[in-house]
C-alpha atoms as a PDB file:
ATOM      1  CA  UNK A   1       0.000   0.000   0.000  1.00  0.00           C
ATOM      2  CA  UNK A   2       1.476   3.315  -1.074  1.00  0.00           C
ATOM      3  CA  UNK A   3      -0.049   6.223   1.244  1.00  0.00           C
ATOM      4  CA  UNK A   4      -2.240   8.818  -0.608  1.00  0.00           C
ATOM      5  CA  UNK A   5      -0.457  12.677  -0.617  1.00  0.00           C
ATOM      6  CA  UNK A   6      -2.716  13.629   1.771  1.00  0.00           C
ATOM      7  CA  UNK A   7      -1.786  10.461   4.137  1.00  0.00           C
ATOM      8  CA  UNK A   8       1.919  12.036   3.364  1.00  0.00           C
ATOM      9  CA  UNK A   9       1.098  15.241   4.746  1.00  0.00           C
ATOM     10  CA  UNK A  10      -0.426  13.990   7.639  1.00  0.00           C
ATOM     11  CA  UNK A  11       2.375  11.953   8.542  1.00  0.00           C
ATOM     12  CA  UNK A  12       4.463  14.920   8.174  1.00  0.00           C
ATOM     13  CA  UNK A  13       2.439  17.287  10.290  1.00  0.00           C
ATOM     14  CA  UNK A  14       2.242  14.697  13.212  1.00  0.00           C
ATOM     15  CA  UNK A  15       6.350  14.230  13.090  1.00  0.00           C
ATOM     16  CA  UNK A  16       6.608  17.786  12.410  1.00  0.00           C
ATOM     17  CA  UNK A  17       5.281  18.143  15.989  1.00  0.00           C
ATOM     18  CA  UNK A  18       6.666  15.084  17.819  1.00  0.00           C
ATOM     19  CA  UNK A  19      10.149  16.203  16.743  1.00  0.00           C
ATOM     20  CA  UNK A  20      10.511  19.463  16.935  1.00  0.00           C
ATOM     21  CA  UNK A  21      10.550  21.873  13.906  1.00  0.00           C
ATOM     22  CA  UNK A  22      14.431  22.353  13.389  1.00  0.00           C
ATOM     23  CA  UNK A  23      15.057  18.096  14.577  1.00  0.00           C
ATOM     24  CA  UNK A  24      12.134  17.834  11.768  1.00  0.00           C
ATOM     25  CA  UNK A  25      14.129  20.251   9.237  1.00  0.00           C
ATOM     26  CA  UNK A  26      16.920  18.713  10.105  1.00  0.00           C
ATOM     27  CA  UNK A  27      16.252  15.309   9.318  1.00  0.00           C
ATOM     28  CA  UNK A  28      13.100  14.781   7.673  1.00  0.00           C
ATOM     29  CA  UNK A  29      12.818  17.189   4.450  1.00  0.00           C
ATOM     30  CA  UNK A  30      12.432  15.648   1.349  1.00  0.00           C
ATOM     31  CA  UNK A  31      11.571  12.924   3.071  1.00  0.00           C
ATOM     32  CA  UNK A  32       8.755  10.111   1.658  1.00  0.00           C
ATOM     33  CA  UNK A  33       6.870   7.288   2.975  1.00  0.00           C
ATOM     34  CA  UNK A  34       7.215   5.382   0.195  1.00  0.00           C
ATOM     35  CA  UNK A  35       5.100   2.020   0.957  1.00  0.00           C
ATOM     36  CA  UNK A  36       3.321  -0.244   3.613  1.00  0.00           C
ATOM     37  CA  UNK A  37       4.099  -3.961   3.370  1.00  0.00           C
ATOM     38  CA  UNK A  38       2.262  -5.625   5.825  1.00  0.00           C
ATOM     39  CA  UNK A  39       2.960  -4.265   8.936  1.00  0.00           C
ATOM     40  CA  UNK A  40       6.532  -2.877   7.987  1.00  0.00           C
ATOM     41  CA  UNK A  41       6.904   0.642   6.594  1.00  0.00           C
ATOM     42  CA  UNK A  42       9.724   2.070   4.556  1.00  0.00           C
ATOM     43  CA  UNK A  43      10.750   5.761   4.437  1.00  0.00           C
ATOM     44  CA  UNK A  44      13.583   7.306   2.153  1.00  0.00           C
ATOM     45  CA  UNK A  45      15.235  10.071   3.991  1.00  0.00           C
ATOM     46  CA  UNK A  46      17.361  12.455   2.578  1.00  0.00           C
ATOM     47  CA  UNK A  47      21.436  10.853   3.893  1.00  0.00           C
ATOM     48  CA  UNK A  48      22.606   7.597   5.343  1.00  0.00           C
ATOM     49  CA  UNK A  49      23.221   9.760   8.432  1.00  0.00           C
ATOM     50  CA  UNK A  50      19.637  11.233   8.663  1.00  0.00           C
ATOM     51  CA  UNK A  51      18.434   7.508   8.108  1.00  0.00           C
ATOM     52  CA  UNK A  52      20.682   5.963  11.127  1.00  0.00           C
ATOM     53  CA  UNK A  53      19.578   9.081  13.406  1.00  0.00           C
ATOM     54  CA  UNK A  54      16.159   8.852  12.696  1.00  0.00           C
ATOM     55  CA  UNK A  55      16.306   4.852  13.128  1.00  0.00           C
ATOM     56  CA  UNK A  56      18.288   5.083  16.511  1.00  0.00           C
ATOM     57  CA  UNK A  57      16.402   8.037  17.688  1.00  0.00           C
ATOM     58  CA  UNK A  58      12.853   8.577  16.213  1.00  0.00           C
ATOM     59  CA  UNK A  59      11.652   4.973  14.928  1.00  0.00           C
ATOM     60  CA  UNK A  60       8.434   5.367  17.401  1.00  0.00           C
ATOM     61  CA  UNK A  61       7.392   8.783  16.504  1.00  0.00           C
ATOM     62  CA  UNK A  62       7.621   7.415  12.978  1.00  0.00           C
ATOM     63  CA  UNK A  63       5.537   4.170  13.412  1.00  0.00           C
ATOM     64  CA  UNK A  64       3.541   6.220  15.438  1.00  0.00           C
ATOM     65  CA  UNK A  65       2.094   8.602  12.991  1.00  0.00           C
ATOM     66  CA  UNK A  66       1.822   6.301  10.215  1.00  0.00           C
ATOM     67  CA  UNK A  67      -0.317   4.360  12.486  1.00  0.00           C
ATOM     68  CA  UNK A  68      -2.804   7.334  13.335  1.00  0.00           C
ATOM     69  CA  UNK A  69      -2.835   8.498   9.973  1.00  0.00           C
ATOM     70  CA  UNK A  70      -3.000   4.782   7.479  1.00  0.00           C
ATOM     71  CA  UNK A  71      -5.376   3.130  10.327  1.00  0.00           C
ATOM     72  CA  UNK A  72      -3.312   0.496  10.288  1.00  0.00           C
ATOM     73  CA  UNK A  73      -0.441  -1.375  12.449  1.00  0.00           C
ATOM     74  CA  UNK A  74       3.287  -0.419  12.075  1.00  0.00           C
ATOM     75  CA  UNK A  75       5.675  -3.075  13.318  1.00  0.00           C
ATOM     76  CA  UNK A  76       8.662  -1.910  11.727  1.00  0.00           C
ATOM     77  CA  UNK A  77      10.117   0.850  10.097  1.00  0.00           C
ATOM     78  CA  UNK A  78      12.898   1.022   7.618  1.00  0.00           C
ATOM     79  CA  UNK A  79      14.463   4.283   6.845  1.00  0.00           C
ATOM     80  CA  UNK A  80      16.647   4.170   3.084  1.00  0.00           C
ATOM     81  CA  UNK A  81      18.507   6.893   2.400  1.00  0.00           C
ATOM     82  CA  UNK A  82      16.869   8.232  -0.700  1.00  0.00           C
ATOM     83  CA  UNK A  83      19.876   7.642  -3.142  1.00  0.00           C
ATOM     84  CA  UNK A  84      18.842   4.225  -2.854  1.00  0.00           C
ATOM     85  CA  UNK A  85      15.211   4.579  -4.327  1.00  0.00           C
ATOM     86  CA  UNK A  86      14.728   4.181  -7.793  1.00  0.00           C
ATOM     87  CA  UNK A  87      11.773   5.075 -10.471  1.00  0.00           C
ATOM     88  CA  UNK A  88       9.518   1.907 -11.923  1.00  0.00           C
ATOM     89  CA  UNK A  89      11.499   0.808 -14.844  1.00  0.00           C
ATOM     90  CA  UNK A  90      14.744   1.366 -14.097  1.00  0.00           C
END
């Protein structure tokens, strides 16, 4: 399940709030919540750094919020720094 733009924006209100808004500036811009599967969700974050900060540090907030805003259990989180993301196709 890929969330809507609207589920996007929701997500980034919530950790917009949980965090902080320079943490949230800091480590989240650009960021996208690219799919559910099952009960694991996967984020692409702008570094490797951001990814292993927010992972250490912020994994909760992040399951969190999805959870409010898809309606549906987060397990797991995995952040990928977004140089690792790719378009269909390629």
């Amino acid at each position: 399940m890929r969330p809507t733009r609207e589920q996007q924006l929701g997500i980034e209100a919530i950790l917009n709030n949980l965090l902080g808004a320079w943490k949230y500036d800091r480590l989240c811009l650009g960021m996208t919540v690219s799919e559910m599967d099952e009960d694991v969700l996967y984020v692409f974050v702008a570094t490797e750094s951001c990814a292993a900060e927010i992972e250490a540090d912020h994994s909760d907030d992040f399951a969190v919020a999805a959870e409010y805003i898809l309606k549906r259990p987060v397990r797991c989180v995995n952040f990928v720094p977004s140089h690792f993301s790719h378009s269909p196709g390629s």
